[in-house]
Protein backbone atom coordinates (compact mmCIF):
# COMPACT_ATOMS: atom_id res chain seq x y z
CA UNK A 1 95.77 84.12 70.92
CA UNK A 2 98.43 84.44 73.76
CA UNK A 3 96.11 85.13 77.34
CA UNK A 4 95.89 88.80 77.89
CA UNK A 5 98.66 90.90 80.35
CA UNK A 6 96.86 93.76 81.46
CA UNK A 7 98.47 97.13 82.79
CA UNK A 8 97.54 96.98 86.55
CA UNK A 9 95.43 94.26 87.99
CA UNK A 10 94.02 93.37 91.23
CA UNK A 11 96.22 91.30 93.51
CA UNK A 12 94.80 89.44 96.74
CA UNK A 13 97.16 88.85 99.45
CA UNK A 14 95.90 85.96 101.66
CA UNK A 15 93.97 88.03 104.32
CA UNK A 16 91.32 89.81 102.07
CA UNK A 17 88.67 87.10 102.20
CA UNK A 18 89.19 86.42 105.85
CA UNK A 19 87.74 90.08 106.82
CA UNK A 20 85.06 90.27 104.09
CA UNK A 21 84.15 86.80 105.76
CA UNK A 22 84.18 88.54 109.27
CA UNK A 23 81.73 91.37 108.21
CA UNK A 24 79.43 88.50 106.47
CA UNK A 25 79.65 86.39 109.94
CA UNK A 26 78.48 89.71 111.67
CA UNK A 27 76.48 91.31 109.39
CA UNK A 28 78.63 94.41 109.25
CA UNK A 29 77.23 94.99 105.74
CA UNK A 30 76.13 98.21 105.81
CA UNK A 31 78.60 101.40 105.73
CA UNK A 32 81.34 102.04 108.72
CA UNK A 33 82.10 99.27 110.57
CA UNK A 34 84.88 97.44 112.75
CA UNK A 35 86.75 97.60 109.30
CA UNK A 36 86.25 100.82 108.56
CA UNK A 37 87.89 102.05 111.91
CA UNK A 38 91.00 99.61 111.48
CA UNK A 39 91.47 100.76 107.90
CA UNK A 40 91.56 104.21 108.87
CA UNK A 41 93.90 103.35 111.29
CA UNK A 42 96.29 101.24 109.12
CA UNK A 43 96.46 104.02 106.49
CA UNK A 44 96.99 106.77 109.62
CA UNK A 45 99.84 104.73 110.66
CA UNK A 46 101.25 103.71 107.45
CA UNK A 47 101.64 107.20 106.10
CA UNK A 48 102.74 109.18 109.83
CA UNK A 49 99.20 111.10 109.49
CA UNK A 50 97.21 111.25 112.84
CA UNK A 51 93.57 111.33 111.37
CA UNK A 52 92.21 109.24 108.45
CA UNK A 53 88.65 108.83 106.77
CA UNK A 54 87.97 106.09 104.23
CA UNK A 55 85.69 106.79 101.66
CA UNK A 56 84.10 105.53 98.22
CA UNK A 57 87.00 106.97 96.03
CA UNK A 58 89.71 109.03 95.69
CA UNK A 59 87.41 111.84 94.07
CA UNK A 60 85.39 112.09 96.94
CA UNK A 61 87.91 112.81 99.51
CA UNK A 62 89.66 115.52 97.50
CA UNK A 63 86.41 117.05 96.53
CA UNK A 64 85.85 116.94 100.08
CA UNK A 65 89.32 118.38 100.72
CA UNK A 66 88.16 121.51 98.45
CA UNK A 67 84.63 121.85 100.49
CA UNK A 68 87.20 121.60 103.77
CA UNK A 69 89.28 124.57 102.53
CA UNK A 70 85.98 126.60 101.89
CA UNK A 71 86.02 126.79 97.73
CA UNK A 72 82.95 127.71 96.37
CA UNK A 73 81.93 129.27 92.89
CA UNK A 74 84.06 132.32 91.59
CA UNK A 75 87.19 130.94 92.89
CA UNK A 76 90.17 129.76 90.88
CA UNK A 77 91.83 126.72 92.30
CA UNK A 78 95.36 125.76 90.59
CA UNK A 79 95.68 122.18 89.35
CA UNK A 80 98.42 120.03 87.64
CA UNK A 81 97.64 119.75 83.85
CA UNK A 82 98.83 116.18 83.05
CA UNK A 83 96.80 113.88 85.44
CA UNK A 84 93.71 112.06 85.34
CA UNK A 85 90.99 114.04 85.20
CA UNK A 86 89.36 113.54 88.92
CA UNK A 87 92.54 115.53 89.93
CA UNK A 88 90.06 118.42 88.12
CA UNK A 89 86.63 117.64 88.14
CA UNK A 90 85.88 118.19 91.98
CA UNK A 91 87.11 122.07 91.35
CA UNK A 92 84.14 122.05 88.83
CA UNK A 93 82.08 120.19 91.45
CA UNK A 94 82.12 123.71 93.74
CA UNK A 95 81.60 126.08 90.51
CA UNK A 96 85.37 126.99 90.91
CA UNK A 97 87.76 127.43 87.86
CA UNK A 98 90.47 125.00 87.43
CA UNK A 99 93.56 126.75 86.27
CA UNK A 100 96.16 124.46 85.06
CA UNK A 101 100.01 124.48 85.27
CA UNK A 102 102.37 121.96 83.21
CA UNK A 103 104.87 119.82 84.18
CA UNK A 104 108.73 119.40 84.38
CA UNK A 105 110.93 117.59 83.51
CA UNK A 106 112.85 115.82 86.47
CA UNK A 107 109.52 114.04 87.42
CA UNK A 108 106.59 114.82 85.15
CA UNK A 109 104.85 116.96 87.62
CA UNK A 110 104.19 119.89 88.84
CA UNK A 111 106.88 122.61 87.99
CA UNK A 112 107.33 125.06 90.58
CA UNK A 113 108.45 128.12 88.64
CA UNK A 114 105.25 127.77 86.36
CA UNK A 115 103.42 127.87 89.47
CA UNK A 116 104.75 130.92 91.12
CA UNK A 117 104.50 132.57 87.47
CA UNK A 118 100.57 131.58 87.38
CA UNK A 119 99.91 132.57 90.74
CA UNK A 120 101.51 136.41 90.08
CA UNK A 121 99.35 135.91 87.09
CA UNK A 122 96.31 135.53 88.44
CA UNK A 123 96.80 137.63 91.46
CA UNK A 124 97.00 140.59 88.47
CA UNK A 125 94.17 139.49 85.98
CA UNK A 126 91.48 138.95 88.82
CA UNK A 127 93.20 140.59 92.08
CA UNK A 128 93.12 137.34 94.15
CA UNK A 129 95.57 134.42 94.53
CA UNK A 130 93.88 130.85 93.87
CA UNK A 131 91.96 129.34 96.29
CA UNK A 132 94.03 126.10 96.58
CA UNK A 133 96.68 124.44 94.88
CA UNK A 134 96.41 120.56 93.64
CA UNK A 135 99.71 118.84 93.38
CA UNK A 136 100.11 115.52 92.00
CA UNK A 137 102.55 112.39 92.23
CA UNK A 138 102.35 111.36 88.95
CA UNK A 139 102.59 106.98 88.66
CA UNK A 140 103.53 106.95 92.02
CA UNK A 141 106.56 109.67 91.33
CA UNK A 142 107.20 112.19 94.00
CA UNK A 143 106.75 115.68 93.26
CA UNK A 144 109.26 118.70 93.87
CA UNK A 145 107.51 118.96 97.08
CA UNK A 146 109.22 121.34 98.78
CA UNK A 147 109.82 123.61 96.15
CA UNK A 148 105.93 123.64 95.63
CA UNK A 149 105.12 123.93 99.38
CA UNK A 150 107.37 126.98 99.52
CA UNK A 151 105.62 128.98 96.68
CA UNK A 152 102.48 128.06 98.47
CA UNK A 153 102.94 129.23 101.66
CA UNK A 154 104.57 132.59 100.30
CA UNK A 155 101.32 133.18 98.85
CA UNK A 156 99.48 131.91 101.40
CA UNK A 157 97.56 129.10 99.50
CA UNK A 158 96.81 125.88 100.71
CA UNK A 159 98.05 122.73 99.55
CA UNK A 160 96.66 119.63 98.66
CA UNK A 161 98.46 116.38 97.74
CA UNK A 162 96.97 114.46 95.46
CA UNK A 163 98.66 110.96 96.21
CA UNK A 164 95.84 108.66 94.69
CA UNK A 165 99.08 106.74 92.72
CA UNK A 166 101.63 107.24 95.29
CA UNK A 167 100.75 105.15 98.64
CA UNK A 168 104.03 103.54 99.25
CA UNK A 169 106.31 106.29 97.86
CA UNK A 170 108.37 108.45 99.88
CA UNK A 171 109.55 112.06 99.26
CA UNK A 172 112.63 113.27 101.00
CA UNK A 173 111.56 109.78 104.26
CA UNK A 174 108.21 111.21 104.35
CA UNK A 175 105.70 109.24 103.63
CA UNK A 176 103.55 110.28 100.00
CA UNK A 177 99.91 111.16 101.27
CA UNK A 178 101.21 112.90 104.48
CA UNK A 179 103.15 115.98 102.60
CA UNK A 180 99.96 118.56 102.18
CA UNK A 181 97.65 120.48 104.03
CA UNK A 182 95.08 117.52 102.91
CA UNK A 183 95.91 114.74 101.40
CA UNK A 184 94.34 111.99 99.39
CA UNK A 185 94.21 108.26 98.21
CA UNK A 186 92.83 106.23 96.18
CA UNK A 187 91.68 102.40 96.24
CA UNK A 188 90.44 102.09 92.63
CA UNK A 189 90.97 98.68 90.72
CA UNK A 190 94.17 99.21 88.96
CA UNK A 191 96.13 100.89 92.17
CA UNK A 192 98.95 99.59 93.92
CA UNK A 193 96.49 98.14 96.68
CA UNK A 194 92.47 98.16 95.83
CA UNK A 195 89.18 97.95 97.90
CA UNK A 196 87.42 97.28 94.62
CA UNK A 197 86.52 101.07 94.92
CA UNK A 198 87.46 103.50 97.51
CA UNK A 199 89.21 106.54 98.67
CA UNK A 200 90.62 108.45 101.50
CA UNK A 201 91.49 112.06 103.36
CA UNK A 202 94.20 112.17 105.71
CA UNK A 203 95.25 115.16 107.14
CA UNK A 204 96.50 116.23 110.83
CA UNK A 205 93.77 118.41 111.47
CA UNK A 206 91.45 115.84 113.54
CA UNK A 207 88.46 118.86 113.06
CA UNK A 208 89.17 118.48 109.20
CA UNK A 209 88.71 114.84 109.34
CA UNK A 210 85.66 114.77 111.82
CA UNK A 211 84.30 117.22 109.66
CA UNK A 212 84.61 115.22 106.45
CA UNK A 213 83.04 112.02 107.73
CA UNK A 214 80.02 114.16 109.05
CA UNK A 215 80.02 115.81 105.32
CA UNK A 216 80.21 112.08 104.00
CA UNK A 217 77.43 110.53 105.77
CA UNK A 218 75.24 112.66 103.79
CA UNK A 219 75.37 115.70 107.06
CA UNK A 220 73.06 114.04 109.40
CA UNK A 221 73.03 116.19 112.44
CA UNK A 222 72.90 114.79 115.48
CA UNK A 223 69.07 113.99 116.15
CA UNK A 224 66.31 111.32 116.69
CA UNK A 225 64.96 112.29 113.52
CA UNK A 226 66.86 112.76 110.36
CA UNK A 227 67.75 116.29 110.19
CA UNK A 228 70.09 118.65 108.05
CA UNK A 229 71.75 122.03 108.65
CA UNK A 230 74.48 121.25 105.78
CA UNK A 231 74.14 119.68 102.27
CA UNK A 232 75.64 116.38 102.44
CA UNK A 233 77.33 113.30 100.08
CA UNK A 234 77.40 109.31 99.95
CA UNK A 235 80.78 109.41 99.85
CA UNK A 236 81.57 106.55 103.22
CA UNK A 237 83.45 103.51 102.47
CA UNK A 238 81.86 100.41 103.39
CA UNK A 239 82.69 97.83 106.24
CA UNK A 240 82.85 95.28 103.27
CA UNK A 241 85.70 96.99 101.46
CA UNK A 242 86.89 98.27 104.20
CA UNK A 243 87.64 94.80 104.97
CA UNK A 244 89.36 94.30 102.01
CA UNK A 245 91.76 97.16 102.15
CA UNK A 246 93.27 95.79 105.99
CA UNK A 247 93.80 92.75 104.04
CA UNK A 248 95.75 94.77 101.59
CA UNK A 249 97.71 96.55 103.79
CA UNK A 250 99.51 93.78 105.05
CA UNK A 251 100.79 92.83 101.51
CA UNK A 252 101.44 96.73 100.63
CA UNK A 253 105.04 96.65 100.98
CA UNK A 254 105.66 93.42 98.98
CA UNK A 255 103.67 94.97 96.08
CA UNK A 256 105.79 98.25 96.09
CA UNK A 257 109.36 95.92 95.68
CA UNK A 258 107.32 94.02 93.13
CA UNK A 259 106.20 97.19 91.07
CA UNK A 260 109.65 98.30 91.70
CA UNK A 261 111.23 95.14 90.21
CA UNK A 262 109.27 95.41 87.27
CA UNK A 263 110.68 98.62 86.34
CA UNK A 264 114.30 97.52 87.10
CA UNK A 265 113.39 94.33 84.71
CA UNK A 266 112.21 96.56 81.89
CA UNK A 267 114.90 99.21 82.56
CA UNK A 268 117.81 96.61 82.30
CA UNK A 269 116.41 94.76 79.50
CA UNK A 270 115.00 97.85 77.27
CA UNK A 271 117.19 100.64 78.29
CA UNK A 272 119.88 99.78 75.13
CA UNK A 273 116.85 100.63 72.54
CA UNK A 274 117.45 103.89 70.65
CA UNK A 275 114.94 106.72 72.19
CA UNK A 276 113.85 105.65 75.22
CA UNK A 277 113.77 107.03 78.60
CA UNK A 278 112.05 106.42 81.50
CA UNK A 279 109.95 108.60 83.87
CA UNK A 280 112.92 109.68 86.42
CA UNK A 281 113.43 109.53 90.24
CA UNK A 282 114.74 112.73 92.04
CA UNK A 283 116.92 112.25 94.52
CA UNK A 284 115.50 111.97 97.79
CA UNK A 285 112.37 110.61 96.47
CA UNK A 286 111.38 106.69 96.52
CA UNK A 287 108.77 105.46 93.99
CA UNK A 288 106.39 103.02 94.38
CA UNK A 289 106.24 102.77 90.25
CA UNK A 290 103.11 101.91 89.90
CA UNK A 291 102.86 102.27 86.48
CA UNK A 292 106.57 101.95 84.56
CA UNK A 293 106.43 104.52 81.81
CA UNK A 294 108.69 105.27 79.31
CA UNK A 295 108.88 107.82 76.39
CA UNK A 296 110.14 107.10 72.93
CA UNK A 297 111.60 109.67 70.77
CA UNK A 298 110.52 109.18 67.32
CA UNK A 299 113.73 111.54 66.03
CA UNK A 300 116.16 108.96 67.72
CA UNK A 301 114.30 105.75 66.88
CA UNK A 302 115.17 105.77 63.50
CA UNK A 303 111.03 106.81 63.20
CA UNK A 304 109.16 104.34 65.75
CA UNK A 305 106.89 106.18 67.74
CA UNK A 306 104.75 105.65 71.09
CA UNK A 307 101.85 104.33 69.15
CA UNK A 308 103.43 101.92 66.79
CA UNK A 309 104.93 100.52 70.54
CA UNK A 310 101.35 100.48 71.75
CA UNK A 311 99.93 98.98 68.87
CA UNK A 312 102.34 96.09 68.31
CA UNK A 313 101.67 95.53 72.08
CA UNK A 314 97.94 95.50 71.46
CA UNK A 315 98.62 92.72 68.22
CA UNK A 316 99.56 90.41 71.01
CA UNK A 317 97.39 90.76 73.56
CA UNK A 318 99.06 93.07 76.03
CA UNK A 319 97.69 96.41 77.69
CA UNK A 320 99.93 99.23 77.40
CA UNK A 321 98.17 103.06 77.25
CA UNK A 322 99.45 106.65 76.80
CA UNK A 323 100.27 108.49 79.53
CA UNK A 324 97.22 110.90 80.94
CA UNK A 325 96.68 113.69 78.46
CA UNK A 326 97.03 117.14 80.06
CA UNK A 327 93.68 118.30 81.30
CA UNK A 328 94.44 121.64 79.00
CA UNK A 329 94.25 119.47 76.04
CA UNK A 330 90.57 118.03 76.97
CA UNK A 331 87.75 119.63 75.37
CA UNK A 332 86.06 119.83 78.77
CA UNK A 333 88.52 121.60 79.88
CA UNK A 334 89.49 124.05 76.59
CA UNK A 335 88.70 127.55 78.33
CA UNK A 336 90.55 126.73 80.97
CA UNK A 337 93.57 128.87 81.81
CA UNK A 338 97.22 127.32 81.41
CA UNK A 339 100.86 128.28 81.89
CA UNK A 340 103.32 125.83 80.65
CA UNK A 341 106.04 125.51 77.71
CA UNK A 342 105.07 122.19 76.32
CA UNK A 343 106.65 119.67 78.62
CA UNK A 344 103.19 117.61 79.25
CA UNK A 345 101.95 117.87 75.58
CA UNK A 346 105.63 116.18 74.68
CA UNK A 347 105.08 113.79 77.45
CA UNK A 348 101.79 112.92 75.81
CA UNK A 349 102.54 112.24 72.69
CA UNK A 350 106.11 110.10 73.41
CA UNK A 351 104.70 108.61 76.63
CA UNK A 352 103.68 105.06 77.47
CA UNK A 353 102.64 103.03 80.36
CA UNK A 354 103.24 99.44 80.27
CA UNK A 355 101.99 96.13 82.40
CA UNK A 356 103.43 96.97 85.58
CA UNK A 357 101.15 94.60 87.85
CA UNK A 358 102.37 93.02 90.92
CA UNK A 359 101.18 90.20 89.89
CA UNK A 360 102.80 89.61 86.44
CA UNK A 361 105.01 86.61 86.41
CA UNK A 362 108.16 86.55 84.80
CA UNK A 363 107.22 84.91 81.27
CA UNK A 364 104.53 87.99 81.12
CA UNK A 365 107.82 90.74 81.54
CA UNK A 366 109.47 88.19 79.15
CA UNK A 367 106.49 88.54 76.36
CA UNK A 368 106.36 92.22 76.92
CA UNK A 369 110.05 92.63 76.35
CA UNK A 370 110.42 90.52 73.07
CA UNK A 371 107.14 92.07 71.68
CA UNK A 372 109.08 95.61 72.06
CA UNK A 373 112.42 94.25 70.94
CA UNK A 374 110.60 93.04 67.95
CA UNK A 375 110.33 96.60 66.64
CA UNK A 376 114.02 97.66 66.77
């Protein structure tokens, strides 16, 4: 059997081992840390953002981010419907209601006129607006951000970017995990840069942020003695991964032209085939494509669908996977409220992600391609 390509893995730069050798050689094991501190700082500079906490995922800093914005049980907080489903847990997490809202078109995410309508919609069946609204940039694909932040602040909801795909894109020269009111990444295995595990909040509000590493460190108030005024979470990174993720950040902008590349290969290469598209890019938005995705139209490919691509991939070794299904269409989530017309359930069922690692060498895009071409 040909060795395996799989989707997204790791990639080491050359520094990584170097700072995780520097917290063994001073026995910064434990969490925070020298590392910690310069991580948050890389990541605050990278993205324009003045204040930064790391933490153990990208969960944890936007169910932070909902505890930050005061959400508790009985409110509704509005979330994008096709995206993994940590974008929607956390609401759970503070006995809120997630309320979902599809997609568009022009980038997969979050459309803007469904939003307003759900908002108005809400604001009549329960006499409130939503608590918060969770935006998402789906495989690294900017949002309609502005259109979204305007529908926000006429209603007077907060905002919170969910960028745990998107470090390295840009929307409109702004860096992708600066755009909300908080904002979140995440370091998790397959991402465009990993700490093994690992997370963060960024947001201007240095209160916010002081707030959330208090919150983190499980609320210990400021005693002798351990004492607690506030329930609080594990949720710090460690100086250990922290370590890893400054090594990381130096090879960040080499793994966005790779990712980028490997769409442009597959694009060129693939593009000719009868009923496929890819995911697009708006203008004024940059992509770090983390994740190339495509859709295939069974109707135009003389029958071929997603999963015959996925499974002819699979005969030969290679990772490919759907795209997320919409959190409406998870039985966790079937009560749920949604407002959509069907754009993310279409998505769904025509979508596919395939090896888009910045690590895949040429002869893997090669194997990938004729595997595909195969079917046609």
């Amino acid at each position: 059997m040909n060795p395996k390509i799989w989707l997204s893995s790791p990639h080491m730069g050359t520094l990584e081992q170097q700072y995780v050798e520097e917290a063994f050689a001073t026995n910064w094991i434990a969490p925070l840390g020298p590392h910690v501190d310069g991580f948050e700082q890389d990541l605050a500079s990278y993205t324009g953002m003045p204040h930064a906490a790391a933490l153990s995922s990208g969960t944890s800093a936007l169910h932070l981010a909902l505890i930050l914005l005061g959400v508790e049980r009985g409110d509704e907080v509005l979330c994008q419907s096709m995206t993994f489903s940590a974008s929607a847990n956390p609401i759970v997490y503070q006995g809120a209601t997630p309320v979902f809202v599809d997609s568009e078109a022009e980038t997969w995410n979050l459309n803007p006129e469904l939003l307003e309508e759900a908002i108005r919609d809400r604001l009549a069946k329960v006499g409130r607006v939503p608590a918060a609204v969770i935006g998402v940039h789906l495989y690294g694909m900017p949002a309609q951000w502005e259109r979204i932040r305007k529908v926000c602040q006429r209603h007077g909801i907060p905002l919170i970017e969910d960028a745990a795909e998107a470090l390295g894109s840009t929307y409109r020269g702004q860096a992708c995990g600066s755009l909300g009111d908080l904002n979140i990444l995440s370091f998790n295995g397959n991402k465009i840069i990993t700490t093994s595990g690992g997370g963060a909040l960024l947001s201007s509000s240095a209160e916010w942020i002081q707030k959330a590493r208090f919150l983190a460190t499980q609320a210990r108030d400021s005693a002798p003695h351990y004492q607690h005024s506030s329930i609080g979470y594990n949720y710090r990174m460690s100086n250990v991964l922290a370590g890893i993720g400054r090594g990381q950040m130096q090879v960040l902008n080499d793994r966005v032209q790779a990712r980028r590349r490997n769409f442009e290969y597959y694009q060129a290469n693939l593009g000719d085939l009868p009923g496929i598209a890819w995911q697009p890019e708006a203008e004024g938005s940059f992509s770090n494509r983390w994740l190339t995705c495509l859709t295939l139209d069974p109707t135009v490919s003389g029958g071929l669908t997603r999963e015959d691509l996925r499974m002819e991939l699979e005969k030969d070794n290679i990772e490919s996977r759907p795209l997320w299904k919409p959190m409406h269409l998870q039985p966790v989530f079937v009560d749920a409220p949604f407002y959509g017309d069907g754009t993310s359930q279409k998505l769904f069922e025509q979508g596919l992600c395939l090896p888009s690692g910045s690590n895949l060498t040429q002869e893997d895009l090669d194997r990938v391609i004729q595997r595909i071409r195969s079917l046609f």
